[in-house]
Structures are given as C-alpha cells and as structure tokens.
Protein backbone atom coordinates (compact mmCIF):
# COMPACT_ATOMS: atom_id res chain seq x y z
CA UNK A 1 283.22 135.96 164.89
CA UNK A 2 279.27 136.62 165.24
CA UNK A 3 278.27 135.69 168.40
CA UNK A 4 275.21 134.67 170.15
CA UNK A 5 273.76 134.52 173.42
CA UNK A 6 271.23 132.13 174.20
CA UNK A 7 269.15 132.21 178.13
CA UNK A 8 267.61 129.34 179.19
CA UNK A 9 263.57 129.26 180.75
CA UNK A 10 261.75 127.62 183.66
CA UNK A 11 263.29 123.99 184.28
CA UNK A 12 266.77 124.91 184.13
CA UNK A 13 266.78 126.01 187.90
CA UNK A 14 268.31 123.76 190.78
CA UNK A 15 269.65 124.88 194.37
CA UNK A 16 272.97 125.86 194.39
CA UNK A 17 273.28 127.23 190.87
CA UNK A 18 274.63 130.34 192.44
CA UNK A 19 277.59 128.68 193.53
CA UNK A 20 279.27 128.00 190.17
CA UNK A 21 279.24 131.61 188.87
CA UNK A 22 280.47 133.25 192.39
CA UNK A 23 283.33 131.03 192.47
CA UNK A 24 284.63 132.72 188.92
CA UNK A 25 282.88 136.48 189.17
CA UNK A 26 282.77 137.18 193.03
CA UNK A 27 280.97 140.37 191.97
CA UNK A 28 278.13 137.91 191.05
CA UNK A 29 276.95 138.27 194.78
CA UNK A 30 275.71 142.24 194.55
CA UNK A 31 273.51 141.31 191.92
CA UNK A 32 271.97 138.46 193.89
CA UNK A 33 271.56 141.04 197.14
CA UNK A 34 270.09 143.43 194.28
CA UNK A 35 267.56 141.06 193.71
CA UNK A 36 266.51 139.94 197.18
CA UNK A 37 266.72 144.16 198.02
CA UNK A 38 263.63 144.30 194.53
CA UNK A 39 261.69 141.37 195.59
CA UNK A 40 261.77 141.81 199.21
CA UNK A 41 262.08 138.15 200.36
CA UNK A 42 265.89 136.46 199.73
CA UNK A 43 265.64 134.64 196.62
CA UNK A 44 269.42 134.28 196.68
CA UNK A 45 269.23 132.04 199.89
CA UNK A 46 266.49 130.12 198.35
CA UNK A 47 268.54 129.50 194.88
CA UNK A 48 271.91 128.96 197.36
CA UNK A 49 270.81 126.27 199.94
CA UNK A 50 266.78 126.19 199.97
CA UNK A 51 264.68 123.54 199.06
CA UNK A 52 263.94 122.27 195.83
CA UNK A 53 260.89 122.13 195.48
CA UNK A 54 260.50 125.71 196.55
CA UNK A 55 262.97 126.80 194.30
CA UNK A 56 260.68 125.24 191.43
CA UNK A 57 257.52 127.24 192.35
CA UNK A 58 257.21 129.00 189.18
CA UNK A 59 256.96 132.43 190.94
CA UNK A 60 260.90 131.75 192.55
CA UNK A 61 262.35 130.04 189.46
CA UNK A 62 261.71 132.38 187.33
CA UNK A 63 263.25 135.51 189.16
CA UNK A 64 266.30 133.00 190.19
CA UNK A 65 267.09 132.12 186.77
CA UNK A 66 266.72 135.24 185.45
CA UNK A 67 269.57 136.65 188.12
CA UNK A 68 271.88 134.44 187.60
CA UNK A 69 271.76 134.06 184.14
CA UNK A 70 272.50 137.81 184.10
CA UNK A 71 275.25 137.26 186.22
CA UNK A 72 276.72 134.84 183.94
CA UNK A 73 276.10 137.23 181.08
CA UNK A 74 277.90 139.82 182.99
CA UNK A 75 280.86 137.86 183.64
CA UNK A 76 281.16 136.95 180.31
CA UNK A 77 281.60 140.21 178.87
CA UNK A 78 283.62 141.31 181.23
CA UNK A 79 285.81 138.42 180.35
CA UNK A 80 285.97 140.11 177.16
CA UNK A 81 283.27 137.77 175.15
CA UNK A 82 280.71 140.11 174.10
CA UNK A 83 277.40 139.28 171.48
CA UNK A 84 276.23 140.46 168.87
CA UNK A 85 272.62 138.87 169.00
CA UNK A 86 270.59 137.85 172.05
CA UNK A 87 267.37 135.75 172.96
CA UNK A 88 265.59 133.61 175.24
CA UNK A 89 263.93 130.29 175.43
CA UNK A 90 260.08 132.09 176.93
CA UNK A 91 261.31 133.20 180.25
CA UNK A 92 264.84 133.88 179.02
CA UNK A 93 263.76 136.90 176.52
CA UNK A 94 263.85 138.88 179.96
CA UNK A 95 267.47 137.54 180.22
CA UNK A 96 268.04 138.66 177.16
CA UNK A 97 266.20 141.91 177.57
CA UNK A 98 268.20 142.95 180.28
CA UNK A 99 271.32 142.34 178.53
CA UNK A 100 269.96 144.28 175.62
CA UNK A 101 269.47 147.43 177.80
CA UNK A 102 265.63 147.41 176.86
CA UNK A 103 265.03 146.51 180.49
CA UNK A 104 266.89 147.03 183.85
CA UNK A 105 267.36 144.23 186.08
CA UNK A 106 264.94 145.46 188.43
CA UNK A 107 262.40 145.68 185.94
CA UNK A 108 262.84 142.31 184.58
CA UNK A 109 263.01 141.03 187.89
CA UNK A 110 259.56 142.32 188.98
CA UNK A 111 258.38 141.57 185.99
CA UNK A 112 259.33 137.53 185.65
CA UNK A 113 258.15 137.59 189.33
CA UNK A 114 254.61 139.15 188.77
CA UNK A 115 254.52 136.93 185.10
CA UNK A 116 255.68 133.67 187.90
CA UNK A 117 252.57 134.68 189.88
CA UNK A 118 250.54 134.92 187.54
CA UNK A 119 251.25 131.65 185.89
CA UNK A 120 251.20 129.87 189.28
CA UNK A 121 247.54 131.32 189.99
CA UNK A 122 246.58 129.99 186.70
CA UNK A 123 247.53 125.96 187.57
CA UNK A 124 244.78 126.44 189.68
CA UNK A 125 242.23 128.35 187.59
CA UNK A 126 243.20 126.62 184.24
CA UNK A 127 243.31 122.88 183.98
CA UNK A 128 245.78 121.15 181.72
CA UNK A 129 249.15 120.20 181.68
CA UNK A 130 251.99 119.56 178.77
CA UNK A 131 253.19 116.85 176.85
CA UNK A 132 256.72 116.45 175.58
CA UNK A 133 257.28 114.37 171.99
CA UNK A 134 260.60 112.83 171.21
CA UNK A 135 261.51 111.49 168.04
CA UNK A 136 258.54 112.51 165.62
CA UNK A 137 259.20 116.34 163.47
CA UNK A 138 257.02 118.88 163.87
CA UNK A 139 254.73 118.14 161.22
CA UNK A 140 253.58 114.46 162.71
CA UNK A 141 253.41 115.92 165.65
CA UNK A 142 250.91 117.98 164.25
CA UNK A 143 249.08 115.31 163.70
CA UNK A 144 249.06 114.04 166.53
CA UNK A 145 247.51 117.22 167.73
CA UNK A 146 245.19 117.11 165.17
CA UNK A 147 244.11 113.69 165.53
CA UNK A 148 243.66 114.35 169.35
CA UNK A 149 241.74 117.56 169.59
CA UNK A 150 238.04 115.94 169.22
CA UNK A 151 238.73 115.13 173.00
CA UNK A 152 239.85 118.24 174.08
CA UNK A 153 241.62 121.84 173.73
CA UNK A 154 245.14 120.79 172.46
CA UNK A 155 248.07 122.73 170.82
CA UNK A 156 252.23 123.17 170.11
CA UNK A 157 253.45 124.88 172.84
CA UNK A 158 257.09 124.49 172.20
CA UNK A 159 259.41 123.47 168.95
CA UNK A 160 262.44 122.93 170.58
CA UNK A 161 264.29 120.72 167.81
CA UNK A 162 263.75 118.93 165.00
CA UNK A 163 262.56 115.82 166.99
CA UNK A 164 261.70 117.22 170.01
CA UNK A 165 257.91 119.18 170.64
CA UNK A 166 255.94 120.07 173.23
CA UNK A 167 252.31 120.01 173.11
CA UNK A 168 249.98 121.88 175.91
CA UNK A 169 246.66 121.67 176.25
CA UNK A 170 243.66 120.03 178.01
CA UNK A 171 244.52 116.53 179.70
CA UNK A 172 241.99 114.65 178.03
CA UNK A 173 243.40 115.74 174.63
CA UNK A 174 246.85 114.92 175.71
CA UNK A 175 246.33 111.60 177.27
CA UNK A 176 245.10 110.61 174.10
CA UNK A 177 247.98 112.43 172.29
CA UNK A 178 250.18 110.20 173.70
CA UNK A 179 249.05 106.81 172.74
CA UNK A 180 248.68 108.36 168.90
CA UNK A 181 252.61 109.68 169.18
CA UNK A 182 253.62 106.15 170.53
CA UNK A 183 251.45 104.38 167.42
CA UNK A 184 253.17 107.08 165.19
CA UNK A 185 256.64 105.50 166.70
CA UNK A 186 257.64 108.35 168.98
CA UNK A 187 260.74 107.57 170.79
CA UNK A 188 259.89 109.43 173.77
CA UNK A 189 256.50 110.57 175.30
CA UNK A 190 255.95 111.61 178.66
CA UNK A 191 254.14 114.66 181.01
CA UNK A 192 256.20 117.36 181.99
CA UNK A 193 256.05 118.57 185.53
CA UNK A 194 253.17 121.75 185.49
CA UNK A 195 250.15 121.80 186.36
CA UNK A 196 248.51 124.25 183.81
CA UNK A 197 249.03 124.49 179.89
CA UNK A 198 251.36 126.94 179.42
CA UNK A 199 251.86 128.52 175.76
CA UNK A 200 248.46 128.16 173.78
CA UNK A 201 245.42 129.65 173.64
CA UNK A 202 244.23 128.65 177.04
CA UNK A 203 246.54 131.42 178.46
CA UNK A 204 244.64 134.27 177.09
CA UNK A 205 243.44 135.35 180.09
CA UNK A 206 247.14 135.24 181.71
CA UNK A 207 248.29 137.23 178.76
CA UNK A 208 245.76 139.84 179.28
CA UNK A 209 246.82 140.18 182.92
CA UNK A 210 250.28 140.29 182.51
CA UNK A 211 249.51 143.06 179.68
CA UNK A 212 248.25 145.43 182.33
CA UNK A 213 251.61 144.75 184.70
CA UNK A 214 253.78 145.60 182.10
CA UNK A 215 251.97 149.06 181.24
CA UNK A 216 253.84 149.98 184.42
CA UNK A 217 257.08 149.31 183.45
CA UNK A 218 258.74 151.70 180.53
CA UNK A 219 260.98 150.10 178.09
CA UNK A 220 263.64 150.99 175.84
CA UNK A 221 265.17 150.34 172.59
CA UNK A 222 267.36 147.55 172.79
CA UNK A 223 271.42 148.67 172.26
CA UNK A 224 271.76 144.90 170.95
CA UNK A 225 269.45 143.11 168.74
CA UNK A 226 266.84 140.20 169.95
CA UNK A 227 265.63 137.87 168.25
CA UNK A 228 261.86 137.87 169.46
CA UNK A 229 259.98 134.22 169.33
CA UNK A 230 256.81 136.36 168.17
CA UNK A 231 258.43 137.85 165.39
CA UNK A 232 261.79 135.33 164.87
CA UNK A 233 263.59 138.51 163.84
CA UNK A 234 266.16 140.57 164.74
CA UNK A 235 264.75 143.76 166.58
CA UNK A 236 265.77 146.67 168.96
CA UNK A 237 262.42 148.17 168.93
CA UNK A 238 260.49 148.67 171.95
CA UNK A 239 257.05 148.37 170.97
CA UNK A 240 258.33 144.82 168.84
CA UNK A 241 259.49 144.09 172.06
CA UNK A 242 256.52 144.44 174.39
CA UNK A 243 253.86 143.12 171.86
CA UNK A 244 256.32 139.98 171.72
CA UNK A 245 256.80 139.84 176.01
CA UNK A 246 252.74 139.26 175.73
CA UNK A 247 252.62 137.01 173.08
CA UNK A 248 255.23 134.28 174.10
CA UNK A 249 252.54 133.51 176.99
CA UNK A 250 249.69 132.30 175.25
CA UNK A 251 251.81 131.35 171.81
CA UNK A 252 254.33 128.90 170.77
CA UNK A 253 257.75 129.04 171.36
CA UNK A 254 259.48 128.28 168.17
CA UNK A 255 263.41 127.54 169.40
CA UNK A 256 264.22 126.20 166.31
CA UNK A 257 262.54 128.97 164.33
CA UNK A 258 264.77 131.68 166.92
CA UNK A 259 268.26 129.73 166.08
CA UNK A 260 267.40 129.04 162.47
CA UNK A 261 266.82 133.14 162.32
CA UNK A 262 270.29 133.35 164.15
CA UNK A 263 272.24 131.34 161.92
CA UNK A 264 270.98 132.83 158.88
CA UNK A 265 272.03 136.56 160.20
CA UNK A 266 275.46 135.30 160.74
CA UNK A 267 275.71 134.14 163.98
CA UNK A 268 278.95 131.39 164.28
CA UNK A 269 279.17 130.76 167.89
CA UNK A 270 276.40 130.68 170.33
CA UNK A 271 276.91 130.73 173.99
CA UNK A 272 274.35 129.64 176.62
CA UNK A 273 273.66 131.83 179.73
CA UNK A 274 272.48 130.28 182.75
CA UNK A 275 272.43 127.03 185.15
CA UNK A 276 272.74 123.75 183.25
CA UNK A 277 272.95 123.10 179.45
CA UNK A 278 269.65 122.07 178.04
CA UNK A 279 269.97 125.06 175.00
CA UNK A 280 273.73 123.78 173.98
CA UNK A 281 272.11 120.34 173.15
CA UNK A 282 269.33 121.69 171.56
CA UNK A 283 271.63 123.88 169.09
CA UNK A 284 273.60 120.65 168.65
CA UNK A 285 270.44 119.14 167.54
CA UNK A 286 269.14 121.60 165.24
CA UNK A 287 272.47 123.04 163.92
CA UNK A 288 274.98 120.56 163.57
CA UNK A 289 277.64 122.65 162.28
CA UNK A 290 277.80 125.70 164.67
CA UNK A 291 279.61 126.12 167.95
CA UNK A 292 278.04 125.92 170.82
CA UNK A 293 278.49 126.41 174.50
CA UNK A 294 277.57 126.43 178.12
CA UNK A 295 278.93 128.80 179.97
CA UNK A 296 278.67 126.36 183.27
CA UNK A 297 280.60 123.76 181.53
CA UNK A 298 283.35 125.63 180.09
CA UNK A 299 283.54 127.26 183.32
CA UNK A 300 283.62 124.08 185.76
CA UNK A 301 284.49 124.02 188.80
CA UNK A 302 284.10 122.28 192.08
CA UNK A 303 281.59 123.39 194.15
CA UNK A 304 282.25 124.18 198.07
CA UNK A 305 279.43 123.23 200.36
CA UNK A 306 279.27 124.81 203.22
C-alpha cells in the first residue's frame, strides 16, 4: 500500500504534546534534549509543562512542533510503517524535510526557529491579520477577495479544503471580507489568532530575509519524495526544494492542491505526524475515499501528570 505522511503547521501545538509520544517511543526524549542542546534554551520543558501562551509564540511553536512531529515520524517507522511520499502543511515541509534526509534535524530546527523569528518580528513591522472562510469553495471565496480589495491589500493565504479558505491580508480589507462571505452565506467566518498576514505578498520582505538564513544551511537531495506546495509535485531535488522553503512564506498554501497531487501518484493511506488531528479531517474533507490517520489517536493513551 502507498503511503503518505502528512506534518501538521503552526496551531497544532499545545503543552504537553510531548507526553503522548514518550509514553510509546521512550527514545522520543534524546531527540527533545537534541533540540534544547541546538537552540540553547529548553524548548522541551516549555512544550512539556510551560505555559501556553509561550508555547504559541511563533518562534517556540514552530521548533516544538517540528521535534515532535519528527519524533512521531521516527517511531512510526520504526514500528515498521514506512512512506513512500512526504509533505507539510507550511511549517511542516521542514517535518517533512527532515524525514526526507534533505535536511538534518538540527538544520531544520535552526531553521523553523530563525523562520519563527522572523515571522514574529514581522507582527510588529507588518500590519494585518487572517481570515478563515467556512462553507463557501475556493472560487467565491475569491470573490470575496476580489470584491474586498478596493479597501485594502487582501489575498488566499491558505486552501485547506473544499469549503474551508483562509484569506490574509490588510485588516481593513478583511473586515470587510467578512460581512461579503456572510452575505455570500458562509457558514463560518471568523479571525484567526496572528497578528501579521502570513502567506501573501505582504511577506516579501520576510521571504527575502529568510532567503539569506538559509544560504547558510546546505541541503540535500531528498532519499524520499515531497510533495512541495510551490510546485504540488513530487520532488527530491534540492534546488526544487529551497526555491519552494522561500516561496511557501509569502505564497499560498494549497493543501488541497498537495493531497490532490498525492492521491493521483498513488498514495492509499495517509498518516498524520504530529500533536492533534487537524490534517486527518482535512483529508476526510477533501478525499472522501482514502484512509486517513492520526498518529496521536491511533496511538492513545492516558497521559501521566506529574
């Protein structure tokens, strides 16, 4: 059976996600010292027992998601589940990459932390925000874009399912966005929590930035192939791949273009890496008919606090 692994992005983070995977792959805890030995602060008691809303700092999510959904990845092949294509919802492709082999986990940890940085520094330089659309397709919600943008900068940022898209932009643009998508009988319309418009055009400079960080890092051909969001193909190669690492941050992410690309190069069963299970409903939601999976939830168990 083909077989897919999916890792999740920024939002999927909550404290104690470390818990879960330790209490099935012990060995998870040397990668989580790895990481707080890269970063030099300890991440892992952050994502263990910190606070929440330290944890969801952009610059500490992303590095904490990224570790343990490599841990989870790890465990699974070691379990004897192994893929046969990978990708990532934006901050995931690092997941992914590190699975691949085009990155090592060091690398994609100071990379997601410098990229986390970066995009924090830019809530404060770049105002805007994001607003999630439930219930209207893509196309209406372009629309809706379209019929906004005479008051401000305003564009898809992610196409996570046939009903479900993102748009970023300036806050004018989107506070009138939303009364349109309501009038257009939207289900669902509401601002997500950031403070900067993340994945259109208004990130230019941040992709420019994080350009120059990631001429420091040299990466390899992929032993497993990625499906890139720049390119929705299939690729190993490592220029594909760093082009695409700078274009997911001022671009679109187009999730249902990525699993539509998957299912089409064979891919039957399609696993999700990482805390919580926001990508299995998403699958569910765009493919009806293929298998898909959390690895928390088929892997359950009860939590110890100490």
């Amino acid at each position: 059976m083909n077989r897919a692994f999916l890792f999740p992005g920024q939002g999927s983070q909550y404290v104690g996600m470390t818990k879960r995977v330790e209490r099935v792959y012990p060995l998870a805890r040397e990668i989580f010292e790895r990481a707080d030995e890269v970063l030099g602060f300890p991440l892992y008691a952050l994502t263990d027992k910190g606070r929440e809303e330290e944890l969801t700092s952009t610059e500490n999510a992303q590095p904490a998601i990224l570790m343990v959904s490599v841990a989870w990845a790890k465990f699974l092949m070691e379990e004897g589940i192994q893929p046969h294509f990978l990708c990532g919802h934006s901050l995931g492709e690092f997941s992914a990459l590190v699975i691949s082999g085009a990155l090592e986990f060091e690398e994609g940890l100071w990379l997601v932390r410098r990229r986390g940085l970066l995009m924090q520094e830019a809530t404060a330089e770049i105002p805007g925000g994001m607003l999630a659309i439930i219930g209207l397709c893509k196309e209406k919600t372009e629309e809706v874009a379209k019929e906004a943008c005479s008051f401000g900068k305003i564009e898809l940022a992610n196409i996570n399912s046939p009903e479900q898209v993102v748009l970023s932009g300036e806050l004018t643009a989107l506070e009138r966005a939303q009364e349109i998508a309501m009038e257009k009988g939207a289900r669902l319309v509401k601002f997500l929590p950031v403070s900067a418009p993340f994945h259109s055009s208004l990130m230019s400079k941040v992709a420019q930035r994080f350009s120059k960080e990631l001429e420091k890092i040299s990466l390899r051909d992929a032993r497993l192939p990625v499906v890139l969001n720049a390119s929705l193909q299939p690729t190993k190669d490592k220029e594909a791949i760093r082009e695409a690492l700078i274009f997911q941050i001022n671009h679109a992410v187009n999730w249902v273009g990525i699993l539509r690309t998957l299912h089409l190069s064979g891919a039957e069963e399609m696993w999700e890496l990482g805390p919580k299970a926001v990508l299995t409903g998403l699958v569910k939601r765009t493919l009806p008919g293929i298998r898909a999976l959390s690895v928390e939830e088929v892997y359950q168990k009860e939590t110890v606090q100490v």
